[in-house]
Protein backbone atom coordinates (compact mmCIF):
# COMPACT_ATOMS: atom_id res chain seq x y z
CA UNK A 1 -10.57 -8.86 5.29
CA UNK A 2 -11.13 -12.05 6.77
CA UNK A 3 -13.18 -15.34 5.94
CA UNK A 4 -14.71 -13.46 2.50
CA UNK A 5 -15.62 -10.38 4.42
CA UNK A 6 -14.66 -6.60 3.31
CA UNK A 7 -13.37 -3.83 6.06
CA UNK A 8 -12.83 -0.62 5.01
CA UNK A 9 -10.57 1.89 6.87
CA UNK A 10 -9.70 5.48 6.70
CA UNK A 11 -7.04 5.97 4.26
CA UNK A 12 -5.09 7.77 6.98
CA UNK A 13 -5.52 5.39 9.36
CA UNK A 14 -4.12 2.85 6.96
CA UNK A 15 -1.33 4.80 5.75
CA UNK A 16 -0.10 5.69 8.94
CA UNK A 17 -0.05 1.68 10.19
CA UNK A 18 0.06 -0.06 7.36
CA UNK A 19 2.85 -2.46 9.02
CA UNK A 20 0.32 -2.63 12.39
CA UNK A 21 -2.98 -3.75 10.03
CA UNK A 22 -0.69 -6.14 8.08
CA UNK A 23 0.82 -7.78 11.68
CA UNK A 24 -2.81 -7.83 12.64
CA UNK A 25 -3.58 -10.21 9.82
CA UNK A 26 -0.73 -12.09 10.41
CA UNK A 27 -1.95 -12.70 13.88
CA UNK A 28 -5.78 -13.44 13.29
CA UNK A 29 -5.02 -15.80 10.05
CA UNK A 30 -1.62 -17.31 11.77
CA UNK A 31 -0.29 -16.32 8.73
CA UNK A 32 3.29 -17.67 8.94
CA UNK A 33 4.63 -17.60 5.07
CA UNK A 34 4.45 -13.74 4.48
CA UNK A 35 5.11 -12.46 0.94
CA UNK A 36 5.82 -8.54 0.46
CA UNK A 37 5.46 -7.41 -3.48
CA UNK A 38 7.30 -4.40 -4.42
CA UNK A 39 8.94 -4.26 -0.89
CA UNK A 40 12.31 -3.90 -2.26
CA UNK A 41 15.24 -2.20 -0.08
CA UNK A 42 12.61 -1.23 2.11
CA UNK A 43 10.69 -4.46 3.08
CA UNK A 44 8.16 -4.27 6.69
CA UNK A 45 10.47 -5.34 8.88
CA UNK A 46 8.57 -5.26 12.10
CA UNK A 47 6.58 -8.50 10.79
CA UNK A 48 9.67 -10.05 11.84
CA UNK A 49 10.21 -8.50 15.13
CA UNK A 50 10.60 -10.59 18.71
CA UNK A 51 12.39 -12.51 18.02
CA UNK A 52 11.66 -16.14 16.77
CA UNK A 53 8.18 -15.63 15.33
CA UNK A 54 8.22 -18.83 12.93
CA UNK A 55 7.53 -16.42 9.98
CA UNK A 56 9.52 -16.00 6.70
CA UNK A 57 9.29 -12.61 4.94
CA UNK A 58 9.90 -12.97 1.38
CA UNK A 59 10.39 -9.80 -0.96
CA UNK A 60 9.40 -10.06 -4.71
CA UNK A 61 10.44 -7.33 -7.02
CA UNK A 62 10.97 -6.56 -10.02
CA UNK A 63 14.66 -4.79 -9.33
CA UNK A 64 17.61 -7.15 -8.73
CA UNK A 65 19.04 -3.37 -7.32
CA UNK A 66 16.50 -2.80 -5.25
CA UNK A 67 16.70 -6.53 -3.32
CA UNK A 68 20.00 -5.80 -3.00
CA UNK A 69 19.57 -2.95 -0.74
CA UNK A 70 17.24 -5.38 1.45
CA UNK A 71 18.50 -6.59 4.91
CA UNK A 72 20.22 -10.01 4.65
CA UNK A 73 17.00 -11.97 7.04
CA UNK A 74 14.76 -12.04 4.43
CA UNK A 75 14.38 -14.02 1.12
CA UNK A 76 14.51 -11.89 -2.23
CA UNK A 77 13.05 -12.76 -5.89
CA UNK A 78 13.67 -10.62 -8.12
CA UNK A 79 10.06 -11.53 -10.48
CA UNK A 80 7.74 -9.68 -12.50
CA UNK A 81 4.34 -9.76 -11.24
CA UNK A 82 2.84 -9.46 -14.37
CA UNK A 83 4.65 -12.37 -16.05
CA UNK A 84 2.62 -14.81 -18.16
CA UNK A 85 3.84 -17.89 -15.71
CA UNK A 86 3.45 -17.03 -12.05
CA UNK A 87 7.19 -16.59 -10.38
CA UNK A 88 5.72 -18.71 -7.52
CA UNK A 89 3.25 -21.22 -6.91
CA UNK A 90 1.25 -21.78 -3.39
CA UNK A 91 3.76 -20.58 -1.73
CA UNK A 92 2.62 -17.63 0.76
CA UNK A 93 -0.02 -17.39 3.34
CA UNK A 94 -0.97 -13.40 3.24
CA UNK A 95 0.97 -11.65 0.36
CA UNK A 96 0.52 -7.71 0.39
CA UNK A 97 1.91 -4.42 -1.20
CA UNK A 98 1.69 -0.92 -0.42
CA UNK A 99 2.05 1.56 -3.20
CA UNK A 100 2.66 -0.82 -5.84
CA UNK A 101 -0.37 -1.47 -7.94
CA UNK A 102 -0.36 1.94 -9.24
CA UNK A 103 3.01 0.77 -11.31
CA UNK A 104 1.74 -2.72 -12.80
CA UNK A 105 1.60 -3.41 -16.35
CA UNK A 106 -1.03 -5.81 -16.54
CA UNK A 107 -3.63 -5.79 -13.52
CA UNK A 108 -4.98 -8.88 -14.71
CA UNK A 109 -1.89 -11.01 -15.16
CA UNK A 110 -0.83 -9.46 -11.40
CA UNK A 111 -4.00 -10.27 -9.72
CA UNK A 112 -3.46 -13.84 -11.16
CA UNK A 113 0.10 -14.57 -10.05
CA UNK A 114 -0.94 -13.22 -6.63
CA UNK A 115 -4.24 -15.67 -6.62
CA UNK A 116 -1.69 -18.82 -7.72
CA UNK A 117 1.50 -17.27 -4.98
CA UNK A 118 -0.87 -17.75 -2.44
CA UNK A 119 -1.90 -21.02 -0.43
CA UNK A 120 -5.23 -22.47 -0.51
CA UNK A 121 -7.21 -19.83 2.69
CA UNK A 122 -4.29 -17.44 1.68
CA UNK A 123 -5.14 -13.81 1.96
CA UNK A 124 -3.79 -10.73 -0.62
CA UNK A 125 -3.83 -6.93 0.32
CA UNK A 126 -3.16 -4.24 -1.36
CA UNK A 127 -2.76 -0.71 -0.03
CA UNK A 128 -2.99 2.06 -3.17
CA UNK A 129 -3.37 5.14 -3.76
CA UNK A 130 -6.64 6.42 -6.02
CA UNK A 131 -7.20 9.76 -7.63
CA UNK A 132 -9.75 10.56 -4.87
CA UNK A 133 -7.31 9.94 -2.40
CA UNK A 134 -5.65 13.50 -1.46
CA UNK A 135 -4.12 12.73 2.14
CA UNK A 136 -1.43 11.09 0.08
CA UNK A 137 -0.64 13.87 -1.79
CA UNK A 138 -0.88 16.82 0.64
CA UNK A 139 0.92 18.58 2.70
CA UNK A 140 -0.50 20.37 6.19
CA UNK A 141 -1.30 23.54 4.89
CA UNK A 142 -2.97 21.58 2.09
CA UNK A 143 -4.68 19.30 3.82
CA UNK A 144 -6.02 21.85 6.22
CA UNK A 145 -7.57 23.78 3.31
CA UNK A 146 -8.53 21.01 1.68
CA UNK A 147 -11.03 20.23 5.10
CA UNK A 148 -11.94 23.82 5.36
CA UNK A 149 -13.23 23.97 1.35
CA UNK A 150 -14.93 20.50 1.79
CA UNK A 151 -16.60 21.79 4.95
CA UNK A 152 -17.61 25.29 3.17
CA UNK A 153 -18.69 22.91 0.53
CA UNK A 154 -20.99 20.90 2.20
CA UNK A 155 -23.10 23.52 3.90
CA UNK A 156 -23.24 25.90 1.03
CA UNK A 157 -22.71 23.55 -2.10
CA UNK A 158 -20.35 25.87 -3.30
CA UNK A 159 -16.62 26.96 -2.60
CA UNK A 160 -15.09 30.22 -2.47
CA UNK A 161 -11.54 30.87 -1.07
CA UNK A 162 -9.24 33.39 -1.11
CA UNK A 163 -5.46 32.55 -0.13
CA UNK A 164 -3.18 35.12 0.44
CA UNK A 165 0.73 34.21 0.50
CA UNK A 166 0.01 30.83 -0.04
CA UNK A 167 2.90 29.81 -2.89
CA UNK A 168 5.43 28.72 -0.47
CA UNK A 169 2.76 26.15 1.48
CA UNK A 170 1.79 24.88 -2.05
CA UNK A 171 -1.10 26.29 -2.37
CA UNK A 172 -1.48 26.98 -5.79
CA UNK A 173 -0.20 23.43 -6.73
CA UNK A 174 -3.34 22.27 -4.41
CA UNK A 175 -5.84 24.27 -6.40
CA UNK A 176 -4.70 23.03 -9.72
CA UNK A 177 -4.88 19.81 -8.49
CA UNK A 178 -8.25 20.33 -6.96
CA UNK A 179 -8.89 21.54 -10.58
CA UNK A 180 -7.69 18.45 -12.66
């Protein structure tokens, strides 16, 4: 997402290099203010890799316990996102979260403190998950069912299966899911 336009990308792909996408925005915008939201004890490091980069990572969360768990290189407010005042004004050029949306109170309030966080040309992604998304929630022998059912599904418009043994691979917790 750059200059107003939209890119879409696998949710696999995106999963899997979440912290390679997000350095590849850094690069193309020259972002050099980087905020992570929701990073925690677990921020993405490698954005601050080789060495003098001229970057700051700064981690906003809403657990002072969490932050504390977070290496010592990068700066830590502890904020809530969905505050009436924004914890921070014009202060980031790319802010981003992965897996964090999905927890906010108040989508609205958070979309606004990101909007005023962020520097005039500043750029905001979010990476989470939707209801349509199973790759996050399955496991191989799931996931290879799952592509075998949606294949059988579109050729025939219909699905049959039948799984034999299939408790300890989660199988059954797959169908019910399929089901809800």
């Amino acid at each position: 997402m750059v200059n107003g336009d939209i890119t879409y990308v696998a949710s696999r792909v995106l999963w899997d290099g979440f912290a390679d996408q997000v350095a590849n925005l850094v690069e193309t915008t020259a972002a050099r203010d980087l905020g992570e939201l929701g990073g925690g004890a677990n921020p993405t490091m490698s954005l601050l890799e080789g060495g003098n980069t001229g970057r700051s990572l700064t981690v906003l969360d809403v657990s002072s316990a969490e932050l504390a768990k977070a290496p010592d290189n990068v700066v830590k407010i502890e904020a809530d996102l969905c505050a009436p005042e924004p914890p921070v004004s014009e202060a980031f050029d790319l802010l981003f979260s992965r897996m964090l949306c999905e927890h906010v109170t108040d989508g609205g309030a958070f979309h606004r403190n990101c909007f005023e966080a962020l520097r005039p040309g500043g750029l905001a992604v979010h990476f989470f998950p939707a209801a349509t998304a199973l790759p996050f929630a399955l496991n191989r022998a799931q996931d290879y069912l799952h592509d075998k059912l949606e294949e059988q599904k579109a050729a025939t418009g219909k699905v049959r299966a039948l799984v034999l043994k299939g408790r300890q691979q989660g199988i059954s917790t797959y169908i019910a899911g399929r089901f809800y």
